[in-house]
PDB file of N, CA and C in Angstrom:
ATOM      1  N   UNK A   1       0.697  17.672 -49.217  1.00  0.00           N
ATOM      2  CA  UNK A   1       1.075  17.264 -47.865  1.00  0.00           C
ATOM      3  C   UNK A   1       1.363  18.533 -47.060  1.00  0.00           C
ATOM      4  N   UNK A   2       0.815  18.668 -45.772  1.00  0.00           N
ATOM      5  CA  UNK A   2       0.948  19.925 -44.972  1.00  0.00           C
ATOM      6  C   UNK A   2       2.869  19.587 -44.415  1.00  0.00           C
ATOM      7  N   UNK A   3       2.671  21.131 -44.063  1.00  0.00           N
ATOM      8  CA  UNK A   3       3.811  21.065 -42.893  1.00  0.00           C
ATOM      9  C   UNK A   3       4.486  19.968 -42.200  1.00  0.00           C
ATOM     10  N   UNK A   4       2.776  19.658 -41.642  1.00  0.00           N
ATOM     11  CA  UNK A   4       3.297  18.658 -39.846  1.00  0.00           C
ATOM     12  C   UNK A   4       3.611  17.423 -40.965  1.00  0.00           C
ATOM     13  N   UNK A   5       2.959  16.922 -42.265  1.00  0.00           N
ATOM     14  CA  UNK A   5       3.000  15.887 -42.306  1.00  0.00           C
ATOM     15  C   UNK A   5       4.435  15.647 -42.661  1.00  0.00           C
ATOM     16  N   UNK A   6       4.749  16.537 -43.642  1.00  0.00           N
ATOM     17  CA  UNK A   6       6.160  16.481 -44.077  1.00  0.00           C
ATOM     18  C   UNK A   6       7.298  16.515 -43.246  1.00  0.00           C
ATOM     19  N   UNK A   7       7.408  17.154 -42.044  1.00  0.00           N
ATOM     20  CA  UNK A   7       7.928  16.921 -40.991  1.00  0.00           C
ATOM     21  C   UNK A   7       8.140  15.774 -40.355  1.00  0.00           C
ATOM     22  N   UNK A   8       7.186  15.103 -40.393  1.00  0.00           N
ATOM     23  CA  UNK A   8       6.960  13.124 -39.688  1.00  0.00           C
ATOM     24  C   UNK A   8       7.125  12.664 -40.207  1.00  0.00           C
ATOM     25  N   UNK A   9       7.366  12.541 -41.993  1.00  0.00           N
ATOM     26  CA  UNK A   9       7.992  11.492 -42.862  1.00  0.00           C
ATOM     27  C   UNK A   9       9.406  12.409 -42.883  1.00  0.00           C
ATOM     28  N   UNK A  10       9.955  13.300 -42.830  1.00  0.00           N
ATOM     29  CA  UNK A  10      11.452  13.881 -42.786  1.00  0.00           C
ATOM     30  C   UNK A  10      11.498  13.230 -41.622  1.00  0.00           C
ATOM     31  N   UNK A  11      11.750  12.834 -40.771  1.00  0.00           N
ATOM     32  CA  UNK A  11      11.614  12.117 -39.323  1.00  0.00           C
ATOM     33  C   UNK A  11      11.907  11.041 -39.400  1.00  0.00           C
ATOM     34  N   UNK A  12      10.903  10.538 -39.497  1.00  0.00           N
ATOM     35  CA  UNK A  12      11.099   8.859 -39.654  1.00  0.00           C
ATOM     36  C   UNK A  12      11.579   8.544 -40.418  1.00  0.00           C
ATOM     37  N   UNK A  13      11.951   8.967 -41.828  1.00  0.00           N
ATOM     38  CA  UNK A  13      13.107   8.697 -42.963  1.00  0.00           C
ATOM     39  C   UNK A  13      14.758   8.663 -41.881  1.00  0.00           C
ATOM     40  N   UNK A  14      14.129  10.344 -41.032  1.00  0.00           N
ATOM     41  CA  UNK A  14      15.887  10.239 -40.532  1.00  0.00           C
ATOM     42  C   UNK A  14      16.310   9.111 -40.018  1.00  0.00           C
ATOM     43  N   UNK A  15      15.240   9.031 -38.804  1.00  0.00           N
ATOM     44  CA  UNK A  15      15.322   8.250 -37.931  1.00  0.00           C
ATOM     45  C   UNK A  15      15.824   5.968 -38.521  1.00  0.00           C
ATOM     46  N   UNK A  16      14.727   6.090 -39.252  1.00  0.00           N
ATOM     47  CA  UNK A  16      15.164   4.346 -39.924  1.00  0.00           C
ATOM     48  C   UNK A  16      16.414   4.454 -40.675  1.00  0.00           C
ATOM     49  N   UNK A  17      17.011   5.532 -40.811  1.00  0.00           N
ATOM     50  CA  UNK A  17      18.217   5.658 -41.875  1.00  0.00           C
ATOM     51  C   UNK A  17      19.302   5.872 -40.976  1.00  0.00           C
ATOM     52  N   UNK A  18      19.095   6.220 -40.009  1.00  0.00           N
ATOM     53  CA  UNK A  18      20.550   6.210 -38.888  1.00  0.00           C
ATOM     54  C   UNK A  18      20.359   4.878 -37.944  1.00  0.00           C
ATOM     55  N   UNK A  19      18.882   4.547 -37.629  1.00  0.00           N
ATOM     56  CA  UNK A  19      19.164   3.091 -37.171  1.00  0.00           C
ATOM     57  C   UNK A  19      20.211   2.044 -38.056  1.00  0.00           C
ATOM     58  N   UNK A  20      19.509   2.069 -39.296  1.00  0.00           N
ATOM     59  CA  UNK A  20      20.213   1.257 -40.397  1.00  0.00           C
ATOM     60  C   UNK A  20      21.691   1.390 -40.130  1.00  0.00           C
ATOM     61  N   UNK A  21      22.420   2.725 -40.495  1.00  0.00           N
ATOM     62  CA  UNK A  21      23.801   2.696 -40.202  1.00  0.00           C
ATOM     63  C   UNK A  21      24.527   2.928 -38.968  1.00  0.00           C
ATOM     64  N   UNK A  22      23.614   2.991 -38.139  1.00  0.00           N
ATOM     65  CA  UNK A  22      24.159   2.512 -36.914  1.00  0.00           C
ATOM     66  C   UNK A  22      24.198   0.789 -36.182  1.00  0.00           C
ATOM     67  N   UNK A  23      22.745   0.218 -37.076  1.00  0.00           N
ATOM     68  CA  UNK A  23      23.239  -1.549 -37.166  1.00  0.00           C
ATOM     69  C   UNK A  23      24.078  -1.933 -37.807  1.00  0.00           C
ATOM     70  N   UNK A  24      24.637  -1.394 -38.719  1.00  0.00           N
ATOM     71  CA  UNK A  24      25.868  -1.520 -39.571  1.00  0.00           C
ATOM     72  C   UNK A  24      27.185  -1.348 -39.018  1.00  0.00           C
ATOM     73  N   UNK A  25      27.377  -0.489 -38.005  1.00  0.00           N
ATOM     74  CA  UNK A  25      28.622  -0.898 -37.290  1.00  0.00           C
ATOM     75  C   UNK A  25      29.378  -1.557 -36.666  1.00  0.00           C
ATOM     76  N   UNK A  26      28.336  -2.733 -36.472  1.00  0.00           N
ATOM     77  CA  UNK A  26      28.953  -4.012 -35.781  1.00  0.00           C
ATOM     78  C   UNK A  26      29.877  -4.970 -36.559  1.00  0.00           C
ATOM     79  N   UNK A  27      29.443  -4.183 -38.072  1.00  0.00           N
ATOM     80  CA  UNK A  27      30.657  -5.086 -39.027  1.00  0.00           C
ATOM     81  C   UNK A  27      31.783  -4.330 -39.586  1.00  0.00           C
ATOM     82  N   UNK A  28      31.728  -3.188 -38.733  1.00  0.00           N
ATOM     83  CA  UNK A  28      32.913  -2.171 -39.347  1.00  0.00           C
ATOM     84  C   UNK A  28      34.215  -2.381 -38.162  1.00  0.00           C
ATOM     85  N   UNK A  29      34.997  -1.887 -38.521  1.00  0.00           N
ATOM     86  CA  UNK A  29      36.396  -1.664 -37.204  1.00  0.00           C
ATOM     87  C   UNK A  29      35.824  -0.648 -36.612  1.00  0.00           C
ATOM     88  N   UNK A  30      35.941  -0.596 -35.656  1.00  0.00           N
ATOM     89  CA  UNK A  30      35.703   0.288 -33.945  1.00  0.00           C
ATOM     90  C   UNK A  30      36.294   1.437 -34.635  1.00  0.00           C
ATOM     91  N   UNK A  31      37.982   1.937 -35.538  1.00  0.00           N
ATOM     92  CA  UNK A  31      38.291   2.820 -35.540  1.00  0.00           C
ATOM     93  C   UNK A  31      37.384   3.794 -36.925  1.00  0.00           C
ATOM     94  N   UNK A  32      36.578   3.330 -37.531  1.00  0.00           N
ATOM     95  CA  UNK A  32      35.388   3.617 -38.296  1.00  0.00           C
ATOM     96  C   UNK A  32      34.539   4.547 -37.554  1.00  0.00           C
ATOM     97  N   UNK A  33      33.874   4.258 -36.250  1.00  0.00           N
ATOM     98  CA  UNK A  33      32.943   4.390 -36.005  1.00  0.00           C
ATOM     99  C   UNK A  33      32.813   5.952 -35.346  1.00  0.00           C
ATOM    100  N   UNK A  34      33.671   6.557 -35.359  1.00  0.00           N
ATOM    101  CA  UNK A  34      33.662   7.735 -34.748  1.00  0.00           C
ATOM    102  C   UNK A  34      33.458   8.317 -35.993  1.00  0.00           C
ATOM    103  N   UNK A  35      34.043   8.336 -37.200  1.00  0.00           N
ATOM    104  CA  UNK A  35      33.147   8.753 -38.258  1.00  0.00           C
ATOM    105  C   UNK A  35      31.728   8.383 -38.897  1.00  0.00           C
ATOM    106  N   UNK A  36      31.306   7.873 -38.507  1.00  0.00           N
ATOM    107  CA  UNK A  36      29.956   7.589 -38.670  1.00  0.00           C
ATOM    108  C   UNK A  36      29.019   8.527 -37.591  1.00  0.00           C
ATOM    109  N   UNK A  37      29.708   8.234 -36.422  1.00  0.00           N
ATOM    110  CA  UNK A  37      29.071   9.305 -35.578  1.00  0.00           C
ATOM    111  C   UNK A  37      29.242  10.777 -35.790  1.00  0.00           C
ATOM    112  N   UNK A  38      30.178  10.928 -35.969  1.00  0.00           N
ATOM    113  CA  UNK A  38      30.176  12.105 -36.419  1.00  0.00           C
ATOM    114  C   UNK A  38      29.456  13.121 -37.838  1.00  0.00           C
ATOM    115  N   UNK A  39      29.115  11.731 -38.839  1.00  0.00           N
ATOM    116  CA  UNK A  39      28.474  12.228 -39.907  1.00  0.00           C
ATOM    117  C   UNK A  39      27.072  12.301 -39.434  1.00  0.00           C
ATOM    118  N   UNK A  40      26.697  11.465 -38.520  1.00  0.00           N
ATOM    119  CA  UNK A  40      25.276  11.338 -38.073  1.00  0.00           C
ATOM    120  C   UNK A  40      24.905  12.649 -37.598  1.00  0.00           C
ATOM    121  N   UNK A  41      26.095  12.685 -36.633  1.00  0.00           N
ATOM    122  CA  UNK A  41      25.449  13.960 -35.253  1.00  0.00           C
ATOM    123  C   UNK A  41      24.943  15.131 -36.458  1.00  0.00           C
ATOM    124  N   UNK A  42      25.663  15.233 -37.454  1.00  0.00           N
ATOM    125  CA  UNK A  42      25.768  16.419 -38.467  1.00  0.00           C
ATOM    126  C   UNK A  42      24.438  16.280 -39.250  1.00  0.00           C
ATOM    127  N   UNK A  43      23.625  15.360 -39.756  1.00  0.00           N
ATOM    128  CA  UNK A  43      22.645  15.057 -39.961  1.00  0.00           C
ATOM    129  C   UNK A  43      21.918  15.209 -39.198  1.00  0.00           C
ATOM    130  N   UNK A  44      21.770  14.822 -38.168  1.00  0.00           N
ATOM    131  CA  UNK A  44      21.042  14.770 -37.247  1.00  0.00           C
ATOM    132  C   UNK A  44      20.105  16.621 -37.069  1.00  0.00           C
ATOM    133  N   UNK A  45      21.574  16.804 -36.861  1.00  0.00           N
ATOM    134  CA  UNK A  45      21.513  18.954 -36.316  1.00  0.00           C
ATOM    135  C   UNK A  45      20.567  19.278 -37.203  1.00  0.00           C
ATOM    136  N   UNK A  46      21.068  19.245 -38.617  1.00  0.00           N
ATOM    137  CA  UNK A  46      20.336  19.493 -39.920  1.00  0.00           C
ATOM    138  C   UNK A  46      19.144  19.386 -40.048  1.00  0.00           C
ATOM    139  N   UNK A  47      18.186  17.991 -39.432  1.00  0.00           N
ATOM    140  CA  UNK A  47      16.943  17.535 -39.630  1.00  0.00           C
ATOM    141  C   UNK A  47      16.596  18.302 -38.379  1.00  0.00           C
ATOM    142  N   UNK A  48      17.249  18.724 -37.363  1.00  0.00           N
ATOM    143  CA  UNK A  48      16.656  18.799 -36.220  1.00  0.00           C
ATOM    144  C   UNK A  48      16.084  20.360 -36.054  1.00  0.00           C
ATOM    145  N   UNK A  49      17.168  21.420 -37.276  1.00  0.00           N
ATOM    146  CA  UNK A  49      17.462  22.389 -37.185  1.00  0.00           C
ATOM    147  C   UNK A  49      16.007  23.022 -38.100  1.00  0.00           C
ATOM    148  N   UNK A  50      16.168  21.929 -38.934  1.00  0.00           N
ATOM    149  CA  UNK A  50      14.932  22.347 -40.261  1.00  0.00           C
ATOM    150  C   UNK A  50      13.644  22.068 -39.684  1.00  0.00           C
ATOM    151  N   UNK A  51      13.484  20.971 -39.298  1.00  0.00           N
ATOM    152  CA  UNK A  51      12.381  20.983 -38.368  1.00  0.00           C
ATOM    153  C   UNK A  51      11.431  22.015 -37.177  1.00  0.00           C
ATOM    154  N   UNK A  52      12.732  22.584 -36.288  1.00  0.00           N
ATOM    155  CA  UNK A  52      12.788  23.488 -35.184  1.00  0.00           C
ATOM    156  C   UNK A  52      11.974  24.772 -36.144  1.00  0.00           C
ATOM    157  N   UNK A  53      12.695  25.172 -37.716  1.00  0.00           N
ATOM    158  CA  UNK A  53      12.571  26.032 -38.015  1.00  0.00           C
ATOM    159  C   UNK A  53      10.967  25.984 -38.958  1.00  0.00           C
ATOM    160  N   UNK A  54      10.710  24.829 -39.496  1.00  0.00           N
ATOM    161  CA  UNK A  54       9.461  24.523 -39.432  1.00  0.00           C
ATOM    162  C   UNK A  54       8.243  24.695 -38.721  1.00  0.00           C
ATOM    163  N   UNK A  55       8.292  24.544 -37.695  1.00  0.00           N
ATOM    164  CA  UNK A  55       7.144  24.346 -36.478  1.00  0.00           C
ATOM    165  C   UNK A  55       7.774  26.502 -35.652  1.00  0.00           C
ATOM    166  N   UNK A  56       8.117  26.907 -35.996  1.00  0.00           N
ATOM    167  CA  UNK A  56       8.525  28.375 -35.571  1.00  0.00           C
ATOM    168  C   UNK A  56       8.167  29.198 -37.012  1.00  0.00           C
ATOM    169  N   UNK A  57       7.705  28.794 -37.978  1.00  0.00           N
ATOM    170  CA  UNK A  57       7.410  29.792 -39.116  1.00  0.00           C
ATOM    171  C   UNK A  57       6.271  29.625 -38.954  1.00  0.00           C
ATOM    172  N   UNK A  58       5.419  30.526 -38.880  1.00  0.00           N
ATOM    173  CA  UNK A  58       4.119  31.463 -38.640  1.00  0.00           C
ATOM    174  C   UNK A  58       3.205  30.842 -39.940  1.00  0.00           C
ATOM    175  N   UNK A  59       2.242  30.251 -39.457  1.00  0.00           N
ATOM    176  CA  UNK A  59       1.153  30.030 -40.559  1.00  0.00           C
ATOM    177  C   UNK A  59       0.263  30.232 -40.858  1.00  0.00           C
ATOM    178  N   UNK A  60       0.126  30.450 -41.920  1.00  0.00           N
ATOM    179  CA  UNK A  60      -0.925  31.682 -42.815  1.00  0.00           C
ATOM    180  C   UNK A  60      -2.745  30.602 -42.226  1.00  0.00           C
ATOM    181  N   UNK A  61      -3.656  31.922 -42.146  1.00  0.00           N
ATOM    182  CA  UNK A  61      -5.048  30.649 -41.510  1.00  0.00           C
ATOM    183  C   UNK A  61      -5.549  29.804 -42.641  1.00  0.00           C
ATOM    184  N   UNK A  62      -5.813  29.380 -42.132  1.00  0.00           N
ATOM    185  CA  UNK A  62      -6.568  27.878 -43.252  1.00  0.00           C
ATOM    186  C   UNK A  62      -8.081  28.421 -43.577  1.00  0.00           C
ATOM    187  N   UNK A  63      -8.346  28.191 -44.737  1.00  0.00           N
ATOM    188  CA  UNK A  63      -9.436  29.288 -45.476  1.00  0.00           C
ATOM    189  C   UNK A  63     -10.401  28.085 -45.574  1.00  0.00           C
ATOM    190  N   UNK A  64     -11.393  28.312 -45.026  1.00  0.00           N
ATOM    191  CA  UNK A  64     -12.272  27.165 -44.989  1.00  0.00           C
ATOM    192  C   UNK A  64     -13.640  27.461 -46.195  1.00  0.00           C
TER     193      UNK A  64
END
């Protein structure tokens, strides 16, 4: 699997996995939920950070 692809399934893994626990808060107490956000935002950076640094590392040419 290249780069880009691994990038778009790291993605969309993030992405359906914070929907999920963010539909999940409607059954938690309100005073919950700022930790959840807060674990997210932190995830979030992480995928966003690895990614950023993905698509900025220089790639070697494709040898045909």
């Amino acid at each position: 699997m290249d780069p880009k692809e691994q990038a778009e399934v790291l993605a969309e893994q993030t992405l359906s996995s914070t929907r999920e626990r963010l539909g999940a808060l409607g059954s938690r107490p309100t005073a919950e939920h700022v930790a959840v956000f807060d674990t997210l935002h932190q995830e979030l950076s992480g995928v966003l950070g690895a990614l950023d640094q993905n698509a900025n590392t220089p790639r070697s040419p494709s040898v045909s």
